[in-house]
C-alpha atoms as a PDB file:
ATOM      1  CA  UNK A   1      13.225  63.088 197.850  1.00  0.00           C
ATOM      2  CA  UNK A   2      14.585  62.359 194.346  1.00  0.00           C
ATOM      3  CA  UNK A   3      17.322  64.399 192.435  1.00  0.00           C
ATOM      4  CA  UNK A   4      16.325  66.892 189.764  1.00  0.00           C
ATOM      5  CA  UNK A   5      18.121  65.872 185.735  1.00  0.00           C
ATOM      6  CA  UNK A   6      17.616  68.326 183.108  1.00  0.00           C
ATOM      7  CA  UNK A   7      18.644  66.238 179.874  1.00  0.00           C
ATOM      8  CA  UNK A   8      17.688  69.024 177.172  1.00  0.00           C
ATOM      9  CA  UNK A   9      17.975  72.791 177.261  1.00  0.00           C
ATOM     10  CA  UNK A  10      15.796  75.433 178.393  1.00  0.00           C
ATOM     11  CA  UNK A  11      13.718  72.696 180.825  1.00  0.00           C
ATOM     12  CA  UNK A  12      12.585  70.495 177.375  1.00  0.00           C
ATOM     13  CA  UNK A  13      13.290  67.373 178.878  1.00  0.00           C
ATOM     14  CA  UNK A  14      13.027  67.258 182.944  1.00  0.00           C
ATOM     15  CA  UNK A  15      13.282  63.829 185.013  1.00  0.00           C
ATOM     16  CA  UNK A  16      12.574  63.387 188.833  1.00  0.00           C
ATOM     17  CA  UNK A  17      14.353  60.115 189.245  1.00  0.00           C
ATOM     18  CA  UNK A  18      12.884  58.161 186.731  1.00  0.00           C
ATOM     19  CA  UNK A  19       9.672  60.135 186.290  1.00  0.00           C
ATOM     20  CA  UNK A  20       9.361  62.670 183.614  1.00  0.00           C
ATOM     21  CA  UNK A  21       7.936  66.305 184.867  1.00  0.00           C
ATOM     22  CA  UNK A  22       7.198  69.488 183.210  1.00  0.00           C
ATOM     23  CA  UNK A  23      10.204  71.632 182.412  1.00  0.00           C
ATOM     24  CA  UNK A  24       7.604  74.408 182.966  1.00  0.00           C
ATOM     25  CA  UNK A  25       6.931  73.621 186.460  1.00  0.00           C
ATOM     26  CA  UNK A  26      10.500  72.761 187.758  1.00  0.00           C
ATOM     27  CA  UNK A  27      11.071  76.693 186.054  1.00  0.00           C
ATOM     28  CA  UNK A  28       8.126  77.956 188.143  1.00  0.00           C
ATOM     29  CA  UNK A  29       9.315  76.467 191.354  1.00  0.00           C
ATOM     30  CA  UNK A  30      12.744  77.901 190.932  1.00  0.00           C
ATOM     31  CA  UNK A  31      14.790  74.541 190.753  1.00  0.00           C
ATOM     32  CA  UNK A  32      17.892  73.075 189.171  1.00  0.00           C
ATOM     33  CA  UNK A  33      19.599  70.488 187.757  1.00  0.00           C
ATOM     34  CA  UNK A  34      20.871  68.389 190.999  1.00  0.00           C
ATOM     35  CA  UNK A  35      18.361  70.106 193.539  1.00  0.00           C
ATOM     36  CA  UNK A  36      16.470  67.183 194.931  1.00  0.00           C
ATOM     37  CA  UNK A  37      12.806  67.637 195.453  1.00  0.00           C
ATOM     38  CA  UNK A  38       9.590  65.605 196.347  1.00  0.00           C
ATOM     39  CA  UNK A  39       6.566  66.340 194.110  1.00  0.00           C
ATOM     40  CA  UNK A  40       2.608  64.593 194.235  1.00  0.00           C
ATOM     41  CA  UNK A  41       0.762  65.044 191.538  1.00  0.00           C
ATOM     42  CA  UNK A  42       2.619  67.867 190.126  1.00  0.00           C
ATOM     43  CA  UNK A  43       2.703  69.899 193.147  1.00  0.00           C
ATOM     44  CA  UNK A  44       6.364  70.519 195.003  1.00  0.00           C
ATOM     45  CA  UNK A  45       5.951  68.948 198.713  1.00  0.00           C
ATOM     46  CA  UNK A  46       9.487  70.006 199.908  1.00  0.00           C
ATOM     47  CA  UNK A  47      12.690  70.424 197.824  1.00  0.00           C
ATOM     48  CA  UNK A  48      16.563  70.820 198.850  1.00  0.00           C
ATOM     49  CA  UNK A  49      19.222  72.320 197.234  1.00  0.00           C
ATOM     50  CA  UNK A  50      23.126  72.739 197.453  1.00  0.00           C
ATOM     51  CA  UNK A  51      23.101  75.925 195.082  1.00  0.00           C
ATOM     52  CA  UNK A  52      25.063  77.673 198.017  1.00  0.00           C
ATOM     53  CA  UNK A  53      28.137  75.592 197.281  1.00  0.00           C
ATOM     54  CA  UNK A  54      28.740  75.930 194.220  1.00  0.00           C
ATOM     55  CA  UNK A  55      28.984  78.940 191.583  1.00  0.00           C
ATOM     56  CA  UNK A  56      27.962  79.084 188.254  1.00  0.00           C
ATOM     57  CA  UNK A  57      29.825  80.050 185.371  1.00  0.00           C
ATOM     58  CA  UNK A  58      28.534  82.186 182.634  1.00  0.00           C
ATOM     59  CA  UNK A  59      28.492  85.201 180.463  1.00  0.00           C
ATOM     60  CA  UNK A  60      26.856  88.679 181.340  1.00  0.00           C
ATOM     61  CA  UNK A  61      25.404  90.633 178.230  1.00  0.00           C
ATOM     62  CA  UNK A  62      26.231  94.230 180.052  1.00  0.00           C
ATOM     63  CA  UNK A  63      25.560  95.439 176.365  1.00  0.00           C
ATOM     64  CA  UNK A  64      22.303  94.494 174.454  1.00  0.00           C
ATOM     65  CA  UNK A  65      19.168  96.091 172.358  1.00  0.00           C
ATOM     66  CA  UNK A  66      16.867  94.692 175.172  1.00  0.00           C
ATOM     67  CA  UNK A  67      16.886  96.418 178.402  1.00  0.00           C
ATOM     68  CA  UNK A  68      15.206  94.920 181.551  1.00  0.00           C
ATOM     69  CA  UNK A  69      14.356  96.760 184.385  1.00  0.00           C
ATOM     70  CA  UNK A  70      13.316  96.063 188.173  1.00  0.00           C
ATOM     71  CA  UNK A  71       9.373  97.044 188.288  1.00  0.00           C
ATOM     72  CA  UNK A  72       9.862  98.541 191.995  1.00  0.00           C
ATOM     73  CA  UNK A  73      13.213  99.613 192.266  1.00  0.00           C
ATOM     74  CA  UNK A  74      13.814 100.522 188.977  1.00  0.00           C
ATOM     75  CA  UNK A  75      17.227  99.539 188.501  1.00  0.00           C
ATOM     76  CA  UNK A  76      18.712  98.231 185.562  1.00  0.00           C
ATOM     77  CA  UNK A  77      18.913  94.099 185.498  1.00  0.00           C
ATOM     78  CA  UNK A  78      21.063  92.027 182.904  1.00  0.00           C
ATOM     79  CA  UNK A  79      21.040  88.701 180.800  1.00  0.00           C
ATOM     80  CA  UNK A  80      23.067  86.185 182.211  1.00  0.00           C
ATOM     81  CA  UNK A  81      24.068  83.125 180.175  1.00  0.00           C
ATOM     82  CA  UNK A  82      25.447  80.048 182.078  1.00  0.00           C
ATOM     83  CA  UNK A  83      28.082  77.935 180.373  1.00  0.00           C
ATOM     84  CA  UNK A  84      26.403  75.016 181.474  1.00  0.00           C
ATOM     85  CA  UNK A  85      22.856  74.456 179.253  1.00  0.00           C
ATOM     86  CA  UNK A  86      21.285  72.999 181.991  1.00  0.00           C
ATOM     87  CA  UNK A  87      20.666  75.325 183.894  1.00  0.00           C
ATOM     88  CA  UNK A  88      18.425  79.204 182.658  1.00  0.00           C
ATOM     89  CA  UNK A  89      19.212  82.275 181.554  1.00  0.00           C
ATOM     90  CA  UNK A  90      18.962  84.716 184.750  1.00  0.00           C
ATOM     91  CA  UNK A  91      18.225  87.727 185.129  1.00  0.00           C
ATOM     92  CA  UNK A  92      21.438  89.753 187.534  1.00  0.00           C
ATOM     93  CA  UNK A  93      21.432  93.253 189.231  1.00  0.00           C
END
């Protein structure tokens, strides 16, 4: 398995070791900058990640025009901004 680098925001620029992938399909799969992850031909094999030992820093937008809600549960969901531009905007409960 090779480690995950995000050089540009929002997934623009995405490397797999030395290998340039997708931004679009890293996004899909649900991985970040520093998971490690084994792809063949553009397809995700297996991937690891350390995302429970670390936290990540941002800012919540409690108050905004656009409001996003949870299709089953109905509950209210917010933007969350990391500090960090490498990794995306989430979506919090």
């Amino acid at each position: 398995m090779e480690q995950i680098i995000i050089t540009k925001p929002s997934y623009q620029e995405c490397y797999i070791g030395t290998t340039i992938i997708s931004g679009s399909i890293l996004f899909n799969s649900k991985l970040f900058h520093n998971d490690k992850a084994l792809f063949n031909d553009n397809k995700l094999i297996e991937f690891e990640s350390n995302r429970s030992n670390y936290m990540i820093g941002g800012v919540l937008k409690l108050t905004s025009t656009t409001e996003y809600k949870n299709a089953k549960t109905h509950k209210c969901m917010y933007e969350f901004i990391p500090i960090n531009w490498r990794y995306p905007k989430f979506l919090v409960a």
